[in-house]
Protein backbone atom coordinates (compact mmCIF):
# COMPACT_ATOMS: atom_id res chain seq x y z
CA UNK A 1 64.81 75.92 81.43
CA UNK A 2 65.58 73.20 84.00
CA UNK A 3 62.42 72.06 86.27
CA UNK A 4 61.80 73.55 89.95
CA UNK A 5 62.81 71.30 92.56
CA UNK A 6 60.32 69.54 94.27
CA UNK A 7 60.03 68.27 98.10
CA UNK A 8 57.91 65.05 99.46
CA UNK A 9 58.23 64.39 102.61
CA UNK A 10 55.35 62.52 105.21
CA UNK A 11 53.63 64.41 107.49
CA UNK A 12 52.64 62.57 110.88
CA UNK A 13 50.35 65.56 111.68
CA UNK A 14 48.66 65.60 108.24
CA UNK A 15 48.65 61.44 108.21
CA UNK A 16 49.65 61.52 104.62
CA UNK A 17 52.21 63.20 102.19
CA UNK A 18 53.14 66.36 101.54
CA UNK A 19 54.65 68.17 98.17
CA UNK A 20 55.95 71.60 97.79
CA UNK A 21 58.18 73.93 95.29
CA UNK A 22 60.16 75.59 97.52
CA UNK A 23 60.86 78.49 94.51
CA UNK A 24 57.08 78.84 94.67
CA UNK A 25 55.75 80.40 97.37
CA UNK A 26 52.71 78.34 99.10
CA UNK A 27 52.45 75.90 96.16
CA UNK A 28 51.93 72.62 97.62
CA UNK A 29 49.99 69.25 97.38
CA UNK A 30 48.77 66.63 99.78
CA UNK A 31 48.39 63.05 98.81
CA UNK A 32 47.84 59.59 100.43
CA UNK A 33 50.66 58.34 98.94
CA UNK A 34 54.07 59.85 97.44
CA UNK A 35 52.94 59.68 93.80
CA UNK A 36 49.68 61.04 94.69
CA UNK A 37 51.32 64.12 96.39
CA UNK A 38 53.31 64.63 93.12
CA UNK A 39 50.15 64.07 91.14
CA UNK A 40 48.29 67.12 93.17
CA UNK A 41 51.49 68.88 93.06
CA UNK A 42 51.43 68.88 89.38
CA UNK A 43 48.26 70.18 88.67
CA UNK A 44 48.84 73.25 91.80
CA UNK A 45 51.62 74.09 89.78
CA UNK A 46 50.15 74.43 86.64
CA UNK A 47 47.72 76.41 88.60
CA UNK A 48 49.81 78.56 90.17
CA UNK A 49 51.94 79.41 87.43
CA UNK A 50 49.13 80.35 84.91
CA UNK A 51 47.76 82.47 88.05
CA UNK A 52 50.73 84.03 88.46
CA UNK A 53 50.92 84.90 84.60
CA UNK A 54 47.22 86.11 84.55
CA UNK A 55 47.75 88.52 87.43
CA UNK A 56 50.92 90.25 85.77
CA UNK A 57 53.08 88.83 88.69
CA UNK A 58 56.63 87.52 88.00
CA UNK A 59 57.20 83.54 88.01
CA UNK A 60 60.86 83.22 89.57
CA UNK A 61 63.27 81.34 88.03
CA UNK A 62 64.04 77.25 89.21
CA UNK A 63 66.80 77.91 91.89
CA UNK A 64 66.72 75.85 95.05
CA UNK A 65 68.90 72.98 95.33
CA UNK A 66 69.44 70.89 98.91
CA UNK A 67 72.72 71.06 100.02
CA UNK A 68 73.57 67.64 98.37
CA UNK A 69 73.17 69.00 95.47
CA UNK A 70 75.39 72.68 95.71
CA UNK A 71 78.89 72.85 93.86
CA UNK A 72 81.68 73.20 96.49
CA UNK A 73 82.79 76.69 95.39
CA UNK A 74 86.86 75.53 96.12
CA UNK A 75 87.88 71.82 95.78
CA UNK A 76 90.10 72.42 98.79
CA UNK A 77 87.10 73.43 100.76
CA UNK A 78 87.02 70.89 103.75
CA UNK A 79 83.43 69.94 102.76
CA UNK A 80 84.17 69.24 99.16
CA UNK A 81 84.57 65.62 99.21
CA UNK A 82 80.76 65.11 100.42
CA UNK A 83 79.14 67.89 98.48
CA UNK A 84 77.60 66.41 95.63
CA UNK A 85 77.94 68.26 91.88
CA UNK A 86 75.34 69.02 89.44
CA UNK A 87 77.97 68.35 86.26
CA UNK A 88 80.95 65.81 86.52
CA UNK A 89 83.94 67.65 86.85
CA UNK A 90 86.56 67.38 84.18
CA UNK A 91 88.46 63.59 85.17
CA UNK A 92 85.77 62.37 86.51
């Protein structure tokens, strides 16, 4: 199973960083620094996900990706050449 995808980002409001699991609803971290964001993040994973468990609730599967990292469904899409891919294509 491949890893949820996981957001950092700086928050001028919160004066530090911010980390989040978009697949997980309201699992998040704050931190002083990036690491330290990921650090928390870690552990309110762990948290949520044995919470989750314990209450009987389904844990959704890892499926947000950014844009960058979609598969242009057509090659000859227009927006193909700047979509990133997960896998090499074939040639590549």
């Amino acid at each position: 199973m491949s890893d949820y995808h996981i957001n950092i980002f700086y928050s001028q409001e919160d004066g530090g960083y911010v980390a989040d699991i978009p697949d997980l609803d309201a699992c998040s971290a704050f931190g002083r620094t990036p690491e330290e964001a990921l650090a928390q993040l870690e552990i309110a994973k762990k948290a949520w996900l044995e919470a989750a468990q314990e209450a009987g609730k389904p844990v959704p599967p890892p499926r947000y990706r950014p844009l960058i990292y979609q598969t242009a469904r057509n090659e000859d899409d227009a927006m193909a050449p700047w979509v990133a891919r997960d896998k090499p294509q074939s040639g590549e």
